[in-house]
C-alpha atoms as a PDB file:
ATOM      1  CA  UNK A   1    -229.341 113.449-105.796  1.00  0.00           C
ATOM      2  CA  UNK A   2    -226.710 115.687-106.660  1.00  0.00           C
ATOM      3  CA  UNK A   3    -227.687 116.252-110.356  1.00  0.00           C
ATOM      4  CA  UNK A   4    -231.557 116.808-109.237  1.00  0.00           C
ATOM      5  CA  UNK A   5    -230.819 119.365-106.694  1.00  0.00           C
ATOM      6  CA  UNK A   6    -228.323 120.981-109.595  1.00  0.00           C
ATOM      7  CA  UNK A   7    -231.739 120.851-112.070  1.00  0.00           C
ATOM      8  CA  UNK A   8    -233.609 122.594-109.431  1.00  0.00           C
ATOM      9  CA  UNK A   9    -230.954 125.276-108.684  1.00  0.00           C
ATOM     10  CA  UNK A  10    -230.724 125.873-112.410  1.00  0.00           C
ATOM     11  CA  UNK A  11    -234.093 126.103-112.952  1.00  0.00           C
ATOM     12  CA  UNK A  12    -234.794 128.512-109.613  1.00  0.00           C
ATOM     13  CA  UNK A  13    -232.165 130.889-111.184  1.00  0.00           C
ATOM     14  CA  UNK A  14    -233.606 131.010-114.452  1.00  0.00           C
ATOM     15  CA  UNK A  15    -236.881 131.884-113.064  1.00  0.00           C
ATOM     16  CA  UNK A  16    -235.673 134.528-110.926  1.00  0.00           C
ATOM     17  CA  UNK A  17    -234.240 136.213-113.775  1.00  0.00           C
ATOM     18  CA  UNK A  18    -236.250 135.580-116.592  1.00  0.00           C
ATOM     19  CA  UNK A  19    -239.343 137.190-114.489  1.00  0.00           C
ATOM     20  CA  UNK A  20    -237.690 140.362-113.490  1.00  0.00           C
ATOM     21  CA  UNK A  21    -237.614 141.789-116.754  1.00  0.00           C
ATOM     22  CA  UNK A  22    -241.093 143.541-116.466  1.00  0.00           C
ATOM     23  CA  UNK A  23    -240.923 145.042-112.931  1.00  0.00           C
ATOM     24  CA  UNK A  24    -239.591 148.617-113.789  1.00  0.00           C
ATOM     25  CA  UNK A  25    -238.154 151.125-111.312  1.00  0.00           C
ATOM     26  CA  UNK A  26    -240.310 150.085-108.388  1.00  0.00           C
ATOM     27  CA  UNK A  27    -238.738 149.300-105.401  1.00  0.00           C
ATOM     28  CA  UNK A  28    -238.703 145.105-105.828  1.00  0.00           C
ATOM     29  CA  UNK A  29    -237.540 144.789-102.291  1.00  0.00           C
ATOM     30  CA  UNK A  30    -240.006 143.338 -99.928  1.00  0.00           C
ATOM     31  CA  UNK A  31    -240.794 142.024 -96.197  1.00  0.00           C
ATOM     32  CA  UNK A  32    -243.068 139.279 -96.292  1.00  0.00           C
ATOM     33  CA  UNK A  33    -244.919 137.650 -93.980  1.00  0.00           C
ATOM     34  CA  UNK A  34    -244.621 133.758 -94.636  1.00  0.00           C
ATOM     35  CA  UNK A  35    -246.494 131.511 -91.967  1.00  0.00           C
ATOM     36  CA  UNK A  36    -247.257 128.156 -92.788  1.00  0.00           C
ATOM     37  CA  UNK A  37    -247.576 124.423 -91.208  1.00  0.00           C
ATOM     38  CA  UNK A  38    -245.283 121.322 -90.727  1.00  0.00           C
ATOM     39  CA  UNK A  39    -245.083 117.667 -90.368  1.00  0.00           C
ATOM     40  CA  UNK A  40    -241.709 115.658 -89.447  1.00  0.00           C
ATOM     41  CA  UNK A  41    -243.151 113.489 -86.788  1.00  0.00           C
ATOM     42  CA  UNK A  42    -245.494 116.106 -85.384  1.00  0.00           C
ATOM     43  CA  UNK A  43    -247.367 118.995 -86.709  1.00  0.00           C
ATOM     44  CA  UNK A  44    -244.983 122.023 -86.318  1.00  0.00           C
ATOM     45  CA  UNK A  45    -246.514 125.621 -86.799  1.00  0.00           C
ATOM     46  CA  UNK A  46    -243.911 128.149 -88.190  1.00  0.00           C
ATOM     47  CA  UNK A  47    -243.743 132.178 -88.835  1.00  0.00           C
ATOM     48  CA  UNK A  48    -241.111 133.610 -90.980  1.00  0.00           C
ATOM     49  CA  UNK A  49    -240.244 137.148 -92.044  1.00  0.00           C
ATOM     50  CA  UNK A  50    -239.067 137.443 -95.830  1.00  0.00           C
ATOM     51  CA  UNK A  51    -237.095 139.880 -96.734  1.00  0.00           C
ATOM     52  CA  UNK A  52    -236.474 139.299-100.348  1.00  0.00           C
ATOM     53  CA  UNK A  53    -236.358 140.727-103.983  1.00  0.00           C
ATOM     54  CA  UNK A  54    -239.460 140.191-105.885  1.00  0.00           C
ATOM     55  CA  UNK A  55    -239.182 140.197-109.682  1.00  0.00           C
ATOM     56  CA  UNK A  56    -242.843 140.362-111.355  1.00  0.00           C
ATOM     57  CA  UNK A  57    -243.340 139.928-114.634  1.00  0.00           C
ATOM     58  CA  UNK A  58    -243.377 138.090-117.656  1.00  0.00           C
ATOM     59  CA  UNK A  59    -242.825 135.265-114.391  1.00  0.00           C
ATOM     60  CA  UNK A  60    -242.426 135.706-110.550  1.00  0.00           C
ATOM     61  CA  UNK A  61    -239.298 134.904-108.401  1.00  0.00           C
ATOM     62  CA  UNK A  62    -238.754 135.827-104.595  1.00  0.00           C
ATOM     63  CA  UNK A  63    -234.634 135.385-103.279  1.00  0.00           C
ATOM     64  CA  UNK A  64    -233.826 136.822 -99.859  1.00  0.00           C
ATOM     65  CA  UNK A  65    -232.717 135.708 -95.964  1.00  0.00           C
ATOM     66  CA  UNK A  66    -235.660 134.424 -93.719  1.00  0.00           C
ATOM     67  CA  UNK A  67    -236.339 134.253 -90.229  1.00  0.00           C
ATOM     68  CA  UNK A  68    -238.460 132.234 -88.096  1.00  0.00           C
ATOM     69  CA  UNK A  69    -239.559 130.359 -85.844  1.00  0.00           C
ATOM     70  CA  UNK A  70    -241.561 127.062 -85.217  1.00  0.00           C
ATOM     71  CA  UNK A  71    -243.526 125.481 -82.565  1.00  0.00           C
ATOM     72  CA  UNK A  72    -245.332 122.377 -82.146  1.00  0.00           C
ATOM     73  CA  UNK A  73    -248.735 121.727 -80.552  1.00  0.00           C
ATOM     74  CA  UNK A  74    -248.234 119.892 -77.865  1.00  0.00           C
ATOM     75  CA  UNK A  75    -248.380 121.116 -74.205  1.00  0.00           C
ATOM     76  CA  UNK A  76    -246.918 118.208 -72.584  1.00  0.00           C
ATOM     77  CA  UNK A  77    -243.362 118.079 -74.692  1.00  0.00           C
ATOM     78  CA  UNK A  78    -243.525 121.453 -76.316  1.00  0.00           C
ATOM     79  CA  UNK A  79    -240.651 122.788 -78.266  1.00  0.00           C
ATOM     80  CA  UNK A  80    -239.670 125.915 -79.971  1.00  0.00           C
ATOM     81  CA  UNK A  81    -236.881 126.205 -82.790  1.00  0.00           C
ATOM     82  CA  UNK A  82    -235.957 129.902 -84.008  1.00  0.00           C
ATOM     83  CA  UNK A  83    -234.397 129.838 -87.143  1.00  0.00           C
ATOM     84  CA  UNK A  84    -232.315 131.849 -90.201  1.00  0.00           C
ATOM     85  CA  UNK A  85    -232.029 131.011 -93.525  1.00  0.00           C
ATOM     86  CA  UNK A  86    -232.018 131.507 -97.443  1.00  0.00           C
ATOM     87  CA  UNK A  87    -234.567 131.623 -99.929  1.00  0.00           C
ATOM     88  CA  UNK A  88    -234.735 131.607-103.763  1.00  0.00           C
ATOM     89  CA  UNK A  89    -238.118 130.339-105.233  1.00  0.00           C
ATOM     90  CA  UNK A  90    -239.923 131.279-108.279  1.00  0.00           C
ATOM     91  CA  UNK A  91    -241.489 129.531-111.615  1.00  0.00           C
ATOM     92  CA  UNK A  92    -242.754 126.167-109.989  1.00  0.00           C
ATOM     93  CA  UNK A  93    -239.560 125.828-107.701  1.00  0.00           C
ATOM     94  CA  UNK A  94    -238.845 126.497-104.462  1.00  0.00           C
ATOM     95  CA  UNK A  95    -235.321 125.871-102.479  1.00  0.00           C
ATOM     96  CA  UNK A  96    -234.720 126.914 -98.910  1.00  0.00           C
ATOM     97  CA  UNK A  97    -231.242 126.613 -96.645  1.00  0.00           C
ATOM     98  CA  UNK A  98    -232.171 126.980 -92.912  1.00  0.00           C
ATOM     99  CA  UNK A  99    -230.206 127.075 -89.505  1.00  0.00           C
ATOM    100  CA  UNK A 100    -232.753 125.647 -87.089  1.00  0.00           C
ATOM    101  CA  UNK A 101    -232.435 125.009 -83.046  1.00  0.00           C
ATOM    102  CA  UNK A 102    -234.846 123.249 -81.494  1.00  0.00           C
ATOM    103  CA  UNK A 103    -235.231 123.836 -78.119  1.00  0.00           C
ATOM    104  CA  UNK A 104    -236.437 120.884 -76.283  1.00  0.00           C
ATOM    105  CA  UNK A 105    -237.049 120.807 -73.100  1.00  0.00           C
ATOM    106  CA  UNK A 106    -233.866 123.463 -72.597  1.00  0.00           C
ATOM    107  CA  UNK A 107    -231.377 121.692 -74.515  1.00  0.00           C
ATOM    108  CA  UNK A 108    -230.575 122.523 -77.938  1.00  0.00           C
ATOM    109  CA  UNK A 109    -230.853 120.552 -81.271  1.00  0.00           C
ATOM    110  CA  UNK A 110    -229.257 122.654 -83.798  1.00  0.00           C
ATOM    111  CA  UNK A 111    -229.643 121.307 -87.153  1.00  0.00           C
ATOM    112  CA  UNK A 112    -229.563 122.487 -91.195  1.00  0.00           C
ATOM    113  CA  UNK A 113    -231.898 121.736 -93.023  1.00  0.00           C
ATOM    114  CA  UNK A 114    -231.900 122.083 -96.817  1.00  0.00           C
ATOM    115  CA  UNK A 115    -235.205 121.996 -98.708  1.00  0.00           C
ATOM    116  CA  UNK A 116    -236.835 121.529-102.217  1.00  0.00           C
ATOM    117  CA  UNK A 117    -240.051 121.376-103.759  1.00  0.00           C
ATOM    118  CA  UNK A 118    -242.557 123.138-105.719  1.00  0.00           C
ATOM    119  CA  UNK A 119    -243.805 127.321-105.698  1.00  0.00           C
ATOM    120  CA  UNK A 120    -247.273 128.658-106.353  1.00  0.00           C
ATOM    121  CA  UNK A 121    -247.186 132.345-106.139  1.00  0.00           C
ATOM    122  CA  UNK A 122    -248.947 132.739-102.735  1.00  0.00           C
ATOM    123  CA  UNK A 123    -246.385 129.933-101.414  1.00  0.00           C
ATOM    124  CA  UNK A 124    -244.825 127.127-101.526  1.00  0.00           C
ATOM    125  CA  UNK A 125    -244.615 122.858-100.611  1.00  0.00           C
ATOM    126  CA  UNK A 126    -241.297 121.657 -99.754  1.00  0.00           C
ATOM    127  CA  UNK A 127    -239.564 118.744 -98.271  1.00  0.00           C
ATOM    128  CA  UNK A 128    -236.793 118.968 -96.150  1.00  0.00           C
ATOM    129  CA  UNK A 129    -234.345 116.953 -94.908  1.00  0.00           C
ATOM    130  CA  UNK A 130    -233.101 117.819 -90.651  1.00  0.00           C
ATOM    131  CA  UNK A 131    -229.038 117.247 -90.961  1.00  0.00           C
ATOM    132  CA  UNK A 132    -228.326 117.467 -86.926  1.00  0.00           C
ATOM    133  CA  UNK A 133    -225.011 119.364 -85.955  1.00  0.00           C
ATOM    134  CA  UNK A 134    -224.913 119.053 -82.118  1.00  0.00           C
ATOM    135  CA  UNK A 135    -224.306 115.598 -80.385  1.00  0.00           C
ATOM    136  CA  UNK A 136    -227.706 116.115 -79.037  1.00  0.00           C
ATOM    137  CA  UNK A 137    -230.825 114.908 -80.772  1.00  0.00           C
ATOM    138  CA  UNK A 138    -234.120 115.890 -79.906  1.00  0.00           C
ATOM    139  CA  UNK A 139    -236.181 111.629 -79.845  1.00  0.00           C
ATOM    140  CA  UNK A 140    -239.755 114.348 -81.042  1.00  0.00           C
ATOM    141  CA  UNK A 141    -237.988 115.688 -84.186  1.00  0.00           C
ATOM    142  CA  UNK A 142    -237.860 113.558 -86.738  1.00  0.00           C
ATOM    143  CA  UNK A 143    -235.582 114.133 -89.753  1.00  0.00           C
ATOM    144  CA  UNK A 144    -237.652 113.897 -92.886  1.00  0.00           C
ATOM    145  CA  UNK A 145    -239.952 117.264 -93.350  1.00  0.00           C
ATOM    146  CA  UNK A 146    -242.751 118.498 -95.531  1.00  0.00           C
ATOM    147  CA  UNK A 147    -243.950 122.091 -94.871  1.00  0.00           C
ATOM    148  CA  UNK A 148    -246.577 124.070 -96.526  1.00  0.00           C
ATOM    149  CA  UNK A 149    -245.924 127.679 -96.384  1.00  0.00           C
ATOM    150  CA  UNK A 150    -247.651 130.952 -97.527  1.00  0.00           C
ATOM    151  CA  UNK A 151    -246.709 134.901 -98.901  1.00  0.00           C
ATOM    152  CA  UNK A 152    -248.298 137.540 -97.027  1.00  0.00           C
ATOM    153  CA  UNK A 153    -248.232 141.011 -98.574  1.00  0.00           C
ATOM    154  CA  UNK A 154    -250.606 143.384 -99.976  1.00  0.00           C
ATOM    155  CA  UNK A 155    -248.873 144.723-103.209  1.00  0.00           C
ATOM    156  CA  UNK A 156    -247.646 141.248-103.961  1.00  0.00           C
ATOM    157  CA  UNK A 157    -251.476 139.751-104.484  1.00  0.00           C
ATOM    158  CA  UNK A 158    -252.365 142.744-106.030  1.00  0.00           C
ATOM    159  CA  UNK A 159    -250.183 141.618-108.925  1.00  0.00           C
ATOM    160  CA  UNK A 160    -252.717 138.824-109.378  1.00  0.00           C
ATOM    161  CA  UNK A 161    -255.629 141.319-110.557  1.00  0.00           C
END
């Protein structure tokens, strides 16, 4: 585990700074809009704010803090988990570090969750796995994750033209 998540962490940083070479003297920060859609025992809907460097180029790489938050679907257990984390994605791979409390039914299960997958540009498809901290354990979160998420901002897409 620990030499694949080294290979991906390699790999993410070489992207990053292999595709920034083109981008010039624009201004590469951005704030990006990232919703996307969950499943770790339930479907989990999430918004996240982006703020990260985007290198364009020969490549594309995105690295910057997030924040969040997620909700399920469900109106007779419904829970809520703000969140803040750490981004770096680019080149085919995506990792994410996250601080996550769900609230469930007003106690809190605060838990980090690391995750890795695969980047395409408009977004990414990770899965994560929920590490709880607290004593408390929410029974409706489950600890395994996948989540598909998307990049919202005009002068990114316009790259693609």
């Amino acid at each position: 585990m620990k030499k694949l998540f080294c290979t991906y962490l390699i790999v993410g940083f070489f992207g990053v700074s292999a595709a920034g070479q083109d981008l010039g003297d624009e201004d590469k920060r951005k704030l990006i809009v990232s919703p996307g859609i969950a499943y770790q025992g339930q479907v989990f809907g999430e918004v996240n704010l982006f703020y990260a460097d985007v290198y364009l180029g020969h490549g594309y790489g995105f690295l910057g803090p997030r924040l969040g938050l997620e909700a399920n679907f469900r109106k007779d257990r419904f829970i809520y988990a703000p969140k803040i984390g750490f981004e770096l994605s680019g080149m085919l791979i995506a990792l994410r570090t996250s601080a996550v409390g769900y609230v469930d039914d007003t106690k809190l299960d605060l838990r980090i969750l690391p995750e890795a997958g695969f980047d395409f540009f408009f977004g990414s498809l990770t899965y994560g796995y929920n590490i709880p901290v607290l004593s408390y354990k929410s029974s409706e979160v489950k600890n395994h994750k996948i989540s598909l998420s998307a990049r919202i901002h005009p002068a990114i897409w316009n790259e693609l033209k």
